[in-house]
N, C-alpha and C. Protein backbone atom coordinates (compact mmCIF):
# COMPACT_ATOMS: atom_id res chain seq x y z
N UNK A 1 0.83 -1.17 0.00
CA UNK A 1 0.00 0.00 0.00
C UNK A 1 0.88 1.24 0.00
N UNK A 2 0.14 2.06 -0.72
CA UNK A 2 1.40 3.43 -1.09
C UNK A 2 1.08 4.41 0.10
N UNK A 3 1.88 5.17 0.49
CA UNK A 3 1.74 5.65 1.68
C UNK A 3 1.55 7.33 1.03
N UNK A 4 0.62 8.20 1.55
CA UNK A 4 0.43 9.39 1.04
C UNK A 4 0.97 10.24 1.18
N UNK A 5 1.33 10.90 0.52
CA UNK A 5 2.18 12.42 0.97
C UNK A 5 1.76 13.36 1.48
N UNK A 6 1.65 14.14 2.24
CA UNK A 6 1.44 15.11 3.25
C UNK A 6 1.82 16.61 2.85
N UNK A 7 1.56 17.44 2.61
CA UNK A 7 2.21 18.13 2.09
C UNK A 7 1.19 19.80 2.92
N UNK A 8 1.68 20.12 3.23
CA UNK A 8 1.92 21.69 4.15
C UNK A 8 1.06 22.91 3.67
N UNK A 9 -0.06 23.06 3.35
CA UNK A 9 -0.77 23.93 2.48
C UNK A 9 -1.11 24.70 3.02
N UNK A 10 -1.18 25.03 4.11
CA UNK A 10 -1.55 26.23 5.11
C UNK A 10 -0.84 27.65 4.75
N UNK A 11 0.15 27.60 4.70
CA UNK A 11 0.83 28.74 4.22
C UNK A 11 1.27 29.20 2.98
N UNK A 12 0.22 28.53 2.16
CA UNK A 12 0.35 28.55 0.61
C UNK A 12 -0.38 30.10 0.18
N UNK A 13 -0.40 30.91 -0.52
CA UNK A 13 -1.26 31.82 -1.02
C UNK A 13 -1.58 31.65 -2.14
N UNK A 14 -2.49 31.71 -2.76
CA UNK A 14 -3.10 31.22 -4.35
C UNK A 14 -2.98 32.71 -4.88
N UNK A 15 -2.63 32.41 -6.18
CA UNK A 15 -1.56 33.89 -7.58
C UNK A 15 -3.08 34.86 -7.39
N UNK A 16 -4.49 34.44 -6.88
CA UNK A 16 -5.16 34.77 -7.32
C UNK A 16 -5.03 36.33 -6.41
N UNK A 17 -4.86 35.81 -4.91
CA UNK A 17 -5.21 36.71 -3.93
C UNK A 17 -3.22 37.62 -4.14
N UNK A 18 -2.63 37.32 -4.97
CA UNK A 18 -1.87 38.15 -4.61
C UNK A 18 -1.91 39.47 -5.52
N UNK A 19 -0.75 40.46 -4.97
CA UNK A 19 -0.74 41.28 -5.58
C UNK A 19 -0.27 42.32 -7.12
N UNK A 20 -0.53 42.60 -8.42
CA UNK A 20 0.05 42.49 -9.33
C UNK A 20 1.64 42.75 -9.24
N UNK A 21 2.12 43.35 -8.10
CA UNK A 21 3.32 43.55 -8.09
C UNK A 21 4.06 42.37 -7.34
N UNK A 22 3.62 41.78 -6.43
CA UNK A 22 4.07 40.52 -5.86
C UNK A 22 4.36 39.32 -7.52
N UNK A 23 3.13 39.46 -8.12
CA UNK A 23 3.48 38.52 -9.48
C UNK A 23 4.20 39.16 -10.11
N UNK A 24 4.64 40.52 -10.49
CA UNK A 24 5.50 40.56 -11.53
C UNK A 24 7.30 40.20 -10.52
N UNK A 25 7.13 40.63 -9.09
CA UNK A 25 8.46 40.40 -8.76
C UNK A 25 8.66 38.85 -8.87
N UNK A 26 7.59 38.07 -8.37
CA UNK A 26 7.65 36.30 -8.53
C UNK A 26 8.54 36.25 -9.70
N UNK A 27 7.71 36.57 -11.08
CA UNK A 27 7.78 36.38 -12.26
C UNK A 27 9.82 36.72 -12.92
N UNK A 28 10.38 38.05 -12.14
CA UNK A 28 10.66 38.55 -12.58
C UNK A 28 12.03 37.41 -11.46
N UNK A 29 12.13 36.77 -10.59
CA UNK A 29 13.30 36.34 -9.65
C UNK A 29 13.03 34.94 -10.63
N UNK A 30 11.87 34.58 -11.28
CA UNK A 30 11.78 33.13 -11.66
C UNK A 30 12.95 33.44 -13.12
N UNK A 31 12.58 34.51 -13.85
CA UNK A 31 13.04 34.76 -15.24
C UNK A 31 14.80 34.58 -14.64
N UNK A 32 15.38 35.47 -13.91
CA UNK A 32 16.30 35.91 -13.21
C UNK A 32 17.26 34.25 -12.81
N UNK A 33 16.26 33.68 -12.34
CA UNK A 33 16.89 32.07 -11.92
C UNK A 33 17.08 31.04 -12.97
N UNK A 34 16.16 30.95 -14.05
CA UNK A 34 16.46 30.73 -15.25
C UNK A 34 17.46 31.17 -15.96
N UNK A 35 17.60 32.27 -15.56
CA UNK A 35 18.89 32.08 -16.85
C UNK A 35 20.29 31.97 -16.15
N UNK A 36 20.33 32.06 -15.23
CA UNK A 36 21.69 31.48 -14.28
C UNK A 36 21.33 30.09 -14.21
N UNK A 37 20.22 29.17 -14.46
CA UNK A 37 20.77 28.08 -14.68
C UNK A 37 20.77 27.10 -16.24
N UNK A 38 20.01 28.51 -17.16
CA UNK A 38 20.65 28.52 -18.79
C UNK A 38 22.13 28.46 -18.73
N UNK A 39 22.71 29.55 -18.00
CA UNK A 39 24.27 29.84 -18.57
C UNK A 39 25.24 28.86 -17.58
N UNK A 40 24.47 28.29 -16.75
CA UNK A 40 25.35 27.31 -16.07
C UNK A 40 25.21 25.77 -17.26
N UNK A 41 24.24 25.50 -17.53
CA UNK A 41 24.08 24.60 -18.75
C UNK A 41 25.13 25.00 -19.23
N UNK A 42 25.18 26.04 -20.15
CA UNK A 42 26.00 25.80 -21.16
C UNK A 42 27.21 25.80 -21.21
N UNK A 43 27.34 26.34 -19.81
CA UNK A 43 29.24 26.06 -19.84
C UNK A 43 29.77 24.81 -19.63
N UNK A 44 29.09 23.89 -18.65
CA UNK A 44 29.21 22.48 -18.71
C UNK A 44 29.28 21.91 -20.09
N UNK A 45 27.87 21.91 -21.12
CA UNK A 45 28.04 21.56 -22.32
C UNK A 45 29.39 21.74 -23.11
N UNK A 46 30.07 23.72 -23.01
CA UNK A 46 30.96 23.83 -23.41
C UNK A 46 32.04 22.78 -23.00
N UNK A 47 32.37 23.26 -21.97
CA UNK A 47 33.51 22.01 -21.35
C UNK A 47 33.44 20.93 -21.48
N UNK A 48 32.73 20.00 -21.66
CA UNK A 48 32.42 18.77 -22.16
C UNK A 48 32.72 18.56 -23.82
N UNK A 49 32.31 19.38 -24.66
CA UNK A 49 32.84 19.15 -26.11
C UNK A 49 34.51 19.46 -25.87
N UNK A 50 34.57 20.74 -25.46
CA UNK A 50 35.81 20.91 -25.00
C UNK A 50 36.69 19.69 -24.49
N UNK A 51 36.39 18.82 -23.83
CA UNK A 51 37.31 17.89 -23.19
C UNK A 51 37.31 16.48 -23.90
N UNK A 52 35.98 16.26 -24.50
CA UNK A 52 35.50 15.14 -25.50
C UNK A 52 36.67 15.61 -26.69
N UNK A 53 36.70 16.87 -27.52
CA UNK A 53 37.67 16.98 -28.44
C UNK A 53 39.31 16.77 -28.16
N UNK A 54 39.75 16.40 -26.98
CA UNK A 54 41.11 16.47 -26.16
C UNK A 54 41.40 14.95 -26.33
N UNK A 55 43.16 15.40 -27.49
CA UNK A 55 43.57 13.80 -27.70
C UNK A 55 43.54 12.89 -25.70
N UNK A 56 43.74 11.72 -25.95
CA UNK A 56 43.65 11.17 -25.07
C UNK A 56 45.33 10.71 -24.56
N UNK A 57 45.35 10.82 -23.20
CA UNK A 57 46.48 10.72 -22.81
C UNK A 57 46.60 9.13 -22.32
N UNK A 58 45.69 8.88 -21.61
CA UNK A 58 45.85 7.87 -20.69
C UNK A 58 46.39 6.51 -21.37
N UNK A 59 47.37 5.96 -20.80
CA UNK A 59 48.13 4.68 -21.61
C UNK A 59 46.91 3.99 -22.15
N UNK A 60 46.23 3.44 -20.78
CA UNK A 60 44.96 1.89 -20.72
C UNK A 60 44.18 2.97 -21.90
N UNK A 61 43.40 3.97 -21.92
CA UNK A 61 42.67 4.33 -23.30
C UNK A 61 43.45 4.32 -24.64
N UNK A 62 44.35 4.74 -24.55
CA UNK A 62 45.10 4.70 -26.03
C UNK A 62 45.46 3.02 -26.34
N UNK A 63 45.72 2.14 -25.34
CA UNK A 63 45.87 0.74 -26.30
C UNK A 63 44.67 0.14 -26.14
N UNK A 64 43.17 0.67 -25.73
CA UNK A 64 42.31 0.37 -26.31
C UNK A 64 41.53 0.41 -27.22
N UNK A 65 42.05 1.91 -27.36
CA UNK A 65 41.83 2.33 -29.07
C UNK A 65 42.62 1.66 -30.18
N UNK A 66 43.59 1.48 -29.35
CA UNK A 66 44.43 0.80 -30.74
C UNK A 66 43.98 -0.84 -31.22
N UNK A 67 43.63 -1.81 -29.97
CA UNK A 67 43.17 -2.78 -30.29
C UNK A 67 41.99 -2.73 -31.05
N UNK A 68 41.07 -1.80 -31.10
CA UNK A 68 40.24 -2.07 -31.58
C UNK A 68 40.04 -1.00 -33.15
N UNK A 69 41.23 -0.62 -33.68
CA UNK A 69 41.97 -0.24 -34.68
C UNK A 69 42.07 1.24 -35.16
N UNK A 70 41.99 2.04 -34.03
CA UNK A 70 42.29 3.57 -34.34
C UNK A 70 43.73 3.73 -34.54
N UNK A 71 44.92 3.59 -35.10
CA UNK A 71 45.87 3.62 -34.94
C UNK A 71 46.37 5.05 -35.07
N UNK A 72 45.66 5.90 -35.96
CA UNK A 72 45.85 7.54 -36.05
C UNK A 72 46.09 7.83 -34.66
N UNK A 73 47.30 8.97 -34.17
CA UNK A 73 47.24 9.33 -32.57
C UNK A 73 45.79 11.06 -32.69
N UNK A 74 45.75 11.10 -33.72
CA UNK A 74 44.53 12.56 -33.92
C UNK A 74 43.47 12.18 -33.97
N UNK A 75 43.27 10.91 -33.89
CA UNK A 75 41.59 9.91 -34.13
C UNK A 75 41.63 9.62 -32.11
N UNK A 76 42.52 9.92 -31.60
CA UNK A 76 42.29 9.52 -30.40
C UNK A 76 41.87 9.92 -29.56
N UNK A 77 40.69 10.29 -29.49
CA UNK A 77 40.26 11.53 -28.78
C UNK A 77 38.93 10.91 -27.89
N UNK A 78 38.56 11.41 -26.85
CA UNK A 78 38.09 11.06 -25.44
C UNK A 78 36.48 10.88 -26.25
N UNK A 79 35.90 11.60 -26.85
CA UNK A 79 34.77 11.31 -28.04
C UNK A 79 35.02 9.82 -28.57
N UNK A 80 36.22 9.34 -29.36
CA UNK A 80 36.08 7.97 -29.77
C UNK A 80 35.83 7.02 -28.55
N UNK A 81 37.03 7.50 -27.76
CA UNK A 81 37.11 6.15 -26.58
C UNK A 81 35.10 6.51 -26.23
N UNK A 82 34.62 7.31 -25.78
CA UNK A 82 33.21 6.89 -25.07
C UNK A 82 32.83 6.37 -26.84
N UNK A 83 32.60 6.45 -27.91
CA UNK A 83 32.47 5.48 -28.42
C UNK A 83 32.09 4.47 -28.50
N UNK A 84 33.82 4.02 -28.43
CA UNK A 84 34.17 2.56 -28.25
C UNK A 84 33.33 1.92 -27.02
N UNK A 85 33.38 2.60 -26.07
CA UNK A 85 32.66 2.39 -24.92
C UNK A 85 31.52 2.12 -25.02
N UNK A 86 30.95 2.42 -25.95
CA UNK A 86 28.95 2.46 -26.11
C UNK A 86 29.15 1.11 -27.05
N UNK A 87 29.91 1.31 -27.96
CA UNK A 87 29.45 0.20 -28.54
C UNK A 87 30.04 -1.22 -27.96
N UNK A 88 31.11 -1.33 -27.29
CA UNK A 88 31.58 -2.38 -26.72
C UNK A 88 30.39 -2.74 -25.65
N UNK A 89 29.97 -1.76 -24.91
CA UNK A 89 28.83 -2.32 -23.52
C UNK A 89 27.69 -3.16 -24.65
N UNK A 90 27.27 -2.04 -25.84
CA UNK A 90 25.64 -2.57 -26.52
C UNK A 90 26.35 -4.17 -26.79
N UNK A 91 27.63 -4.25 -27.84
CA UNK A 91 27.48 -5.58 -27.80
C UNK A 91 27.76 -6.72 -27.01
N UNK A 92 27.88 -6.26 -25.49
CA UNK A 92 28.02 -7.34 -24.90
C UNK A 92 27.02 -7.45 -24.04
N UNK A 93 26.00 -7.38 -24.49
CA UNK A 93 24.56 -7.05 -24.08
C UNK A 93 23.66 -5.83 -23.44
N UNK A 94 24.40 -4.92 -23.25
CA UNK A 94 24.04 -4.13 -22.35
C UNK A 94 22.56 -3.86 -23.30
N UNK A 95 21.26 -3.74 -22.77
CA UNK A 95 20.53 -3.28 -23.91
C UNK A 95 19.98 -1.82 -24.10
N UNK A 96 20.38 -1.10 -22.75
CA UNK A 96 20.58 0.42 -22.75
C UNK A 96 21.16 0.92 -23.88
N UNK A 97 22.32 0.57 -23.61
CA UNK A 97 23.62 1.08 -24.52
C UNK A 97 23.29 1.00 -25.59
N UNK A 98 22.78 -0.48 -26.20
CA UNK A 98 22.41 -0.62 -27.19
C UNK A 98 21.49 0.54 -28.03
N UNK A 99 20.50 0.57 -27.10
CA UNK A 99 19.24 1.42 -27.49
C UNK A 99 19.67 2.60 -27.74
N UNK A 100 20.97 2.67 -27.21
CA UNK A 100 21.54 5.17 -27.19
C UNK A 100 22.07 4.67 -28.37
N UNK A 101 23.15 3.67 -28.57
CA UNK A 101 23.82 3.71 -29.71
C UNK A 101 23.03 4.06 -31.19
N UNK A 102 22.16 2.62 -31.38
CA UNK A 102 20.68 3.03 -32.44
C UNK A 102 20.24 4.80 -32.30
N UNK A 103 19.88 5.10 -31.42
CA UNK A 103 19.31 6.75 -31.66
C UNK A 103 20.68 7.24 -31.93
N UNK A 104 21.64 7.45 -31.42
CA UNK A 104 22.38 8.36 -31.71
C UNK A 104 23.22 7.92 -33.43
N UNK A 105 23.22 6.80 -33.86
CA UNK A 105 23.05 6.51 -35.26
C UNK A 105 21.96 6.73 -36.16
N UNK A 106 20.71 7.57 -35.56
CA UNK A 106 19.57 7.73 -36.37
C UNK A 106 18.94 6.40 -36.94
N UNK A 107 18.97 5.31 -36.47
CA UNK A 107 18.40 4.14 -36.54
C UNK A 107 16.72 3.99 -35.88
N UNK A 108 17.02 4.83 -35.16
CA UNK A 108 15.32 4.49 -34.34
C UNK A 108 15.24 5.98 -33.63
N UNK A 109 14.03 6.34 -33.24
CA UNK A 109 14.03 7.43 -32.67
C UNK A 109 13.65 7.05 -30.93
N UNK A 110 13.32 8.31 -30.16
CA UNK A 110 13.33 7.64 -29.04
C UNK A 110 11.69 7.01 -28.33
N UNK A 111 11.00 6.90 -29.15
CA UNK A 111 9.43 6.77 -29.05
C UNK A 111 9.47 5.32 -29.56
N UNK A 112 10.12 4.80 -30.82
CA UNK A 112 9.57 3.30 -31.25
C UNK A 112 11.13 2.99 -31.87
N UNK A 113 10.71 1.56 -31.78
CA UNK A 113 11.39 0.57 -32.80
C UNK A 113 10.68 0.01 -33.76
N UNK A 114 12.07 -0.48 -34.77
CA UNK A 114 11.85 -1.32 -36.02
C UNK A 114 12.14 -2.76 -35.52
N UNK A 115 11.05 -3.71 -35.34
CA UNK A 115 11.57 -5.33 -35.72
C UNK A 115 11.07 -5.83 -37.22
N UNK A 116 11.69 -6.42 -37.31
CA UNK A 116 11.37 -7.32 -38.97
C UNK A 116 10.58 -5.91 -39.45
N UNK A 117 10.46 -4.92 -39.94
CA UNK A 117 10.57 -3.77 -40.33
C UNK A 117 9.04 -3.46 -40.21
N UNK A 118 8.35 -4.15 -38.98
CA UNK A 118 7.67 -3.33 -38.59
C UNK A 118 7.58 -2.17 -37.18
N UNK A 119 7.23 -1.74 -37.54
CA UNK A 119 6.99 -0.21 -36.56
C UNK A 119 6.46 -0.32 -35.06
N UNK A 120 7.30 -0.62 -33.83
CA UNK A 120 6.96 -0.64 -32.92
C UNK A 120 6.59 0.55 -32.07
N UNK A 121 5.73 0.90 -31.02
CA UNK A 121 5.74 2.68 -30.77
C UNK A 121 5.81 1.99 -28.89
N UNK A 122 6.76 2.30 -28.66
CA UNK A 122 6.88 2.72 -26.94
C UNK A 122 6.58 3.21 -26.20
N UNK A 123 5.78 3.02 -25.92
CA UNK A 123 5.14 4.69 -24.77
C UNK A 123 4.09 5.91 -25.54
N UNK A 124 3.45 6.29 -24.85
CA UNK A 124 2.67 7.60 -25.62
C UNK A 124 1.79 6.85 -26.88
N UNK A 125 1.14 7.90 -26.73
CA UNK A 125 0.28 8.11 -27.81
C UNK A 125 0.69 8.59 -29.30
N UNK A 126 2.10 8.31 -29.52
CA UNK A 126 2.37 9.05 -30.53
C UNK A 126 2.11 8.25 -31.79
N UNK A 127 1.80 8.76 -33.04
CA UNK A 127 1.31 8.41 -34.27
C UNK A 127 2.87 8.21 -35.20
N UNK A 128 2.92 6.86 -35.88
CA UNK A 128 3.99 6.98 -36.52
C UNK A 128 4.06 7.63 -38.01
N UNK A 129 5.20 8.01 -38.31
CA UNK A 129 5.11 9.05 -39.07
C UNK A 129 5.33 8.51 -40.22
């Protein structure tokens, strides 16, 4: 049995009873908090391509790239190794992995699959296209 949540409503005020200037300051600390955590996004994102484009140093990554035949040292970059990584987990069953690898190859989208080339839909109501 699911146990209910409780939740504190007494000191709630409804947008209705407040005042137009109370909503525009709400409005105006919400806009304000948004975008400090827009520009915190994107610097992470930055730094991340940033570090994904960075040849790879580490011994154990570079002779795993090589076994599995990057031999270029400019092909070696922290982008291939996670790669290699996705596709080594999908084929040794992982079926996550599997599933990012397919989308991020444009093989399937993230709503349905293809078996024997019919059209499976996952979740939602969505209409295939």
């Amino acid at each position: 049995m699911e146990k209910e949540k409780k939740y504190n409503v007494e000191n709630l005020i409804p947008n209705s009873q407040r005042t137009p200037d109370e909503l525009r300051e709400m409005r105006k600390n919400g806009g304000i908090k948004s975008g400090e955590v827009r520009r915190a996004k994107k610097t992470v994102r930055e730094c991340l391509k940033l570090y994904s484009e960075l040849n790879v140093e580490a011994p154990e990554i570079k002779l795993a790239l090589k076994k599995s035949g990057i031999t270029n040292p400019e092909e070696m970059t922290y982008s291939m190794a996670m790669a290699l990584q996705f596709m080594t987990s999908a084929m040794r069953g992982n079926s996550q992995m599997a599933r990012l690898v397919m989308e991020m190859l444009g093989e399937v989208d993230k709503n349905s699959i293809t078996v024997n080339s019919t059209p499976i839909i996952i979740g939602g109501e969505d209409e295939l296209k």
